[in-house]
N, C-alpha and C. Protein backbone atom coordinates (compact mmCIF):
# COMPACT_ATOMS: atom_id res chain seq x y z
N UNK A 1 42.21 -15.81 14.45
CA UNK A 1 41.03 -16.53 14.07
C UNK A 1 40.44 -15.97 12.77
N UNK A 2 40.34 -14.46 12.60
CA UNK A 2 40.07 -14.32 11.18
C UNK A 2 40.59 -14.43 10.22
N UNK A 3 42.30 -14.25 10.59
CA UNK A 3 42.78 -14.54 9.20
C UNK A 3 42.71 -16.52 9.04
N UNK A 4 42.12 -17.42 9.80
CA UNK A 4 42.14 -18.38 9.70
C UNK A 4 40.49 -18.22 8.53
N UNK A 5 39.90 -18.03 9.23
CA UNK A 5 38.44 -17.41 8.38
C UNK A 5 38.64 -17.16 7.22
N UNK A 6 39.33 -16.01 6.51
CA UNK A 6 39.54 -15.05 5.79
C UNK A 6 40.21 -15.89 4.52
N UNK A 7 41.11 -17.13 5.08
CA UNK A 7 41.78 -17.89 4.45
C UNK A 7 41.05 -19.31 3.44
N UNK A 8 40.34 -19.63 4.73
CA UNK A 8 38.90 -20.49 3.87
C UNK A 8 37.83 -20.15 3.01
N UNK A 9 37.55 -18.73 3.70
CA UNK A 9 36.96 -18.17 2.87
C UNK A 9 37.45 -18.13 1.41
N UNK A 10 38.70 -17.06 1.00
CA UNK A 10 39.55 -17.25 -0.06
C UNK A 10 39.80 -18.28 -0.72
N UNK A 11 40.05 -18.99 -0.01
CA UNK A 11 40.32 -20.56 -0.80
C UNK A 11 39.26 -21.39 -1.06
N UNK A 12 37.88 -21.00 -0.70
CA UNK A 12 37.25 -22.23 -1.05
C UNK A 12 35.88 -21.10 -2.13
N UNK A 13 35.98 -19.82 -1.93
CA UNK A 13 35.70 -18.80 -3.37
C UNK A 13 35.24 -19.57 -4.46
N UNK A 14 36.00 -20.13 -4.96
CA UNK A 14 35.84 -20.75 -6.54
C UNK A 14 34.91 -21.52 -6.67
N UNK A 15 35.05 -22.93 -5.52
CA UNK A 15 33.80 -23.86 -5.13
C UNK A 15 32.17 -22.83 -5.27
N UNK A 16 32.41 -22.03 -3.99
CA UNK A 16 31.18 -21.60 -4.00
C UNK A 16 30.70 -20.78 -5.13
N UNK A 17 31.66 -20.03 -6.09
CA UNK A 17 30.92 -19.71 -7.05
C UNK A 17 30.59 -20.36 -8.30
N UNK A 18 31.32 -21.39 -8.32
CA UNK A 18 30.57 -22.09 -8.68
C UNK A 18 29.73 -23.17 -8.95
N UNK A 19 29.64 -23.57 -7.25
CA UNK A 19 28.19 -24.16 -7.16
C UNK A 19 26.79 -22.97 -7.34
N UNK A 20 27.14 -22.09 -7.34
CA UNK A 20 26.13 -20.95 -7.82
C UNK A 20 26.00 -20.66 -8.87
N UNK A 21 27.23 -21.32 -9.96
CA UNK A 21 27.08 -20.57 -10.68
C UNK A 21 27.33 -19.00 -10.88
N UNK A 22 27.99 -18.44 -10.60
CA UNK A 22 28.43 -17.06 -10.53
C UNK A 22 29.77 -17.02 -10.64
N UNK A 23 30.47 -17.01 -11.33
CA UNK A 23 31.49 -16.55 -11.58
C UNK A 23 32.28 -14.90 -11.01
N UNK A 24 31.72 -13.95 -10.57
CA UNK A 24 31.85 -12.92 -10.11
C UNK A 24 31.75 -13.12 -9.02
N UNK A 25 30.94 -14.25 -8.22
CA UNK A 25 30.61 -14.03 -6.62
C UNK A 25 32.48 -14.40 -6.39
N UNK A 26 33.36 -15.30 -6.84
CA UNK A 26 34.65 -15.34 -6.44
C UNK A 26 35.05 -14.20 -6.02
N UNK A 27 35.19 -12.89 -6.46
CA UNK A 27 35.92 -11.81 -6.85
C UNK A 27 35.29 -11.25 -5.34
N UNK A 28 34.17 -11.26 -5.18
CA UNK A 28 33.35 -10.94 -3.84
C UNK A 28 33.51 -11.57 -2.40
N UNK A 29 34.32 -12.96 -2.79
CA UNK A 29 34.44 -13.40 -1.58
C UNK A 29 35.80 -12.99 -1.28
N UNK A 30 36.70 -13.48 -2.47
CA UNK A 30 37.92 -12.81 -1.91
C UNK A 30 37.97 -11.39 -1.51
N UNK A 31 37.13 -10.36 -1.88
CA UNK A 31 36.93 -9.10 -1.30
C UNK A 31 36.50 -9.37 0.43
N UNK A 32 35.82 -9.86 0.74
CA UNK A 32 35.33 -10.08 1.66
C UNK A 32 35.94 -11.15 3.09
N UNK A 33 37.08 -11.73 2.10
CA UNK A 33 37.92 -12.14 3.22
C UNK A 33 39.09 -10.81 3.94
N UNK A 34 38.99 -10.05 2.94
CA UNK A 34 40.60 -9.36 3.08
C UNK A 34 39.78 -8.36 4.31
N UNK A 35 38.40 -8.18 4.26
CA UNK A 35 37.68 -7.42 4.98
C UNK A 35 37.38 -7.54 6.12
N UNK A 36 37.80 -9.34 6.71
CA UNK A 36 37.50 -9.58 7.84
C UNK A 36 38.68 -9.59 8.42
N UNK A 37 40.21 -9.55 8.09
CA UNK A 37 41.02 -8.93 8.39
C UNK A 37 41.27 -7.54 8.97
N UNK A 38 40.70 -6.87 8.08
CA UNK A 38 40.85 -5.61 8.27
C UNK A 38 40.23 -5.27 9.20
N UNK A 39 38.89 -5.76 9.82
CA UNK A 39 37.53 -5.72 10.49
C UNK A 39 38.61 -6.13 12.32
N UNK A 40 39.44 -7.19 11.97
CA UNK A 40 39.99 -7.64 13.55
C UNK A 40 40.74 -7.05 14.18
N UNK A 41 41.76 -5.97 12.97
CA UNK A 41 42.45 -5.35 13.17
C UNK A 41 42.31 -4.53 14.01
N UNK A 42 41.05 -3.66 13.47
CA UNK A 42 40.64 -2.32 14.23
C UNK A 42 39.62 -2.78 15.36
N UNK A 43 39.40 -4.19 15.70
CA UNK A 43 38.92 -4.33 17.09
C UNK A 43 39.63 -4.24 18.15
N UNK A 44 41.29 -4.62 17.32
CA UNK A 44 41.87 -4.59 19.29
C UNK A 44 41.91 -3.20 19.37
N UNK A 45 41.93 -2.34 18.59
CA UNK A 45 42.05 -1.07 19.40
C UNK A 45 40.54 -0.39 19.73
N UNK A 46 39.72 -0.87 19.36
CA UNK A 46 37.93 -0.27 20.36
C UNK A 46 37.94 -1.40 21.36
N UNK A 47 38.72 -2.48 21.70
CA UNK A 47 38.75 -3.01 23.23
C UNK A 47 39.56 -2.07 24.01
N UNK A 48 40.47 -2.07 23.51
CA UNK A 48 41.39 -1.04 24.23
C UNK A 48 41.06 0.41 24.72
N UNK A 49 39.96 1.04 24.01
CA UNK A 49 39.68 2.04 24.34
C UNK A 49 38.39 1.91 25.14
N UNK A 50 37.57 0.45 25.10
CA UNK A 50 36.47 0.17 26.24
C UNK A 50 36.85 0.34 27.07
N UNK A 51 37.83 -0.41 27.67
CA UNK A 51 38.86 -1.07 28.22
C UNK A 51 39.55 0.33 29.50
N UNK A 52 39.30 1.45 28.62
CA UNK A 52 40.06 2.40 29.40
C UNK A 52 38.90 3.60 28.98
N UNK A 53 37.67 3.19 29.59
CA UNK A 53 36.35 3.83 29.27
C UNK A 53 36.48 5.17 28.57
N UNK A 54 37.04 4.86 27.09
CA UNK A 54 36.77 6.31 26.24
C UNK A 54 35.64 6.03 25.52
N UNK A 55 34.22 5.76 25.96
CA UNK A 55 33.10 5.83 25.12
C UNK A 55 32.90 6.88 24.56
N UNK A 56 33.66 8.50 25.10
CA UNK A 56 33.32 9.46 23.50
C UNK A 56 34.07 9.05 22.21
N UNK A 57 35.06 8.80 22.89
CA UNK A 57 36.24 9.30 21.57
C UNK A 57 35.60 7.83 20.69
N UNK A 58 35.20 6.89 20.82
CA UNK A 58 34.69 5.79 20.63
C UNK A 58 33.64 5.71 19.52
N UNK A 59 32.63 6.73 20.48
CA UNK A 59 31.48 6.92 19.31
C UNK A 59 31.65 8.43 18.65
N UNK A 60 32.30 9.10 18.70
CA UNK A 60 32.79 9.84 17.59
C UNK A 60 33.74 9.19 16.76
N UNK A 61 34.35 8.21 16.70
CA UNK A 61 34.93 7.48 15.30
C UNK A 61 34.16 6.53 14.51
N UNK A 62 32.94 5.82 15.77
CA UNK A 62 31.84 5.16 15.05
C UNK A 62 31.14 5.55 14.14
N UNK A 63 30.73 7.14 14.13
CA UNK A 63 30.08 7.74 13.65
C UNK A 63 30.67 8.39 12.49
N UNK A 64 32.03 8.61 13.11
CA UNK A 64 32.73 9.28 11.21
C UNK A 64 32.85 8.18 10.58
N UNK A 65 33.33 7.25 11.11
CA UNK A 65 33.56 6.01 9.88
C UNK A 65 31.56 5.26 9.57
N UNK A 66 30.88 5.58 9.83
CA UNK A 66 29.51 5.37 9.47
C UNK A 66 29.45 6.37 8.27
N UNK A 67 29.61 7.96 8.77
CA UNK A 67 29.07 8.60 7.84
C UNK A 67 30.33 8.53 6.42
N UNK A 68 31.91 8.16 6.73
CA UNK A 68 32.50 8.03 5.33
C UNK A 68 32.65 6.60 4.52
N UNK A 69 32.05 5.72 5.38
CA UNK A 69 31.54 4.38 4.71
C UNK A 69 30.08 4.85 3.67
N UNK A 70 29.43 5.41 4.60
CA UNK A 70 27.72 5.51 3.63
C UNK A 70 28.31 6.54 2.48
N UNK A 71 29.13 7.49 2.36
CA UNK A 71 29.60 8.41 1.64
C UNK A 71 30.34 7.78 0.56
N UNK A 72 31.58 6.71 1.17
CA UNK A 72 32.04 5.90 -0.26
C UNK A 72 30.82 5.12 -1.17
N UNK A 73 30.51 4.46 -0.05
CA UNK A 73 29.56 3.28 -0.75
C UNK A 73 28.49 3.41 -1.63
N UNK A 74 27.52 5.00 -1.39
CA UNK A 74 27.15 5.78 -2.65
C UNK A 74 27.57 6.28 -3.61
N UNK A 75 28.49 6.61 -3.09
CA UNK A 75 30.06 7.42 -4.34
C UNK A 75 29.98 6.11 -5.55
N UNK A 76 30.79 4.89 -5.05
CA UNK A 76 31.03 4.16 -5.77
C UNK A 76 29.61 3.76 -6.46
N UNK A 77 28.69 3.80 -6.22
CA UNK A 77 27.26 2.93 -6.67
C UNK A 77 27.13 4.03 -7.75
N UNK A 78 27.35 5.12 -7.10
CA UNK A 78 26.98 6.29 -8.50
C UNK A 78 28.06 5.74 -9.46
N UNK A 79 28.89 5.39 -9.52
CA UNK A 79 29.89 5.66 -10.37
C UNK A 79 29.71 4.25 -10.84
N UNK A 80 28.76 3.54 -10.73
CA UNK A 80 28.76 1.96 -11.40
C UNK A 80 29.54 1.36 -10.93
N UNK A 81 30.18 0.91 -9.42
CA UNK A 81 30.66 0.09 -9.12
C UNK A 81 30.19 -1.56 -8.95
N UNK A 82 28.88 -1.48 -8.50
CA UNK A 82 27.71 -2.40 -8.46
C UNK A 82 27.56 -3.03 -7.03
N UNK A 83 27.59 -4.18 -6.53
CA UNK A 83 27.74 -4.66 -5.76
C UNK A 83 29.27 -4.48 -4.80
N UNK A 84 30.33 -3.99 -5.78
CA UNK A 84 31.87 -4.08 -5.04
C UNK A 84 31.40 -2.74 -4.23
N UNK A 85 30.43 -1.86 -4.00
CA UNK A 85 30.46 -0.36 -3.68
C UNK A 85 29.94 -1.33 -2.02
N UNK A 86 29.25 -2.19 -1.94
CA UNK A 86 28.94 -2.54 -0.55
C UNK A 86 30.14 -3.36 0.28
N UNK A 87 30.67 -3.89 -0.28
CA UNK A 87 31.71 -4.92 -0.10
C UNK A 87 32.79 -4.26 0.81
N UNK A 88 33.50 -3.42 -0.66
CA UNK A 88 34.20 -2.67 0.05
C UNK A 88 34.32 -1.71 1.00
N UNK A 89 33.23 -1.17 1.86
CA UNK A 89 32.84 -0.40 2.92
C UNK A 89 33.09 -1.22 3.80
N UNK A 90 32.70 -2.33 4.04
CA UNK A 90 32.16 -3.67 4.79
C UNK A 90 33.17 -4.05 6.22
């Protein structure tokens, strides 16, 4: 289902940027499809681990990938990434 998502999304990019007017929002959506991919991926395995009640090991990966998402996503903002520094955490 997401890469069905991920696909419309991508493909219909151009439309929406520019009915906005934005030429850059393209570059953002296609970022943002490849993300909801990536996003489904790593759900079947936190069902799997509901699933077989590891709520530590669970929220100790929630929490490292919180604190090295907030860690890139400043990284990159320092470094003038702009808006791609949120995206790509995402």
């Amino acid at each position: 289902m997401s890469a069905i998502l991920a696909l419309t999304l991508a493909t219909t990019s151009y439309w929406v940027a520019s009915w906005y007017q934005q030429p850059p929002l393209q570059y953002l959506l296609m970022l943002a499809a490849v993300t909801l991919v990536v996003g489904a991926l790593g759900q079947q395995i936190r069902v799997l681990a509901q699933k077989n009640l590891r709520f530590a090991d669970l929220a100790k990966v929630e929490l490292i990938a919180a604190l090295v998402g907030f860690t890139v996503s400043v990284s990159l903002a320092w470094m003038g990434a702009g808006v791609y520094s949120l995206i790509v955490v995402a």
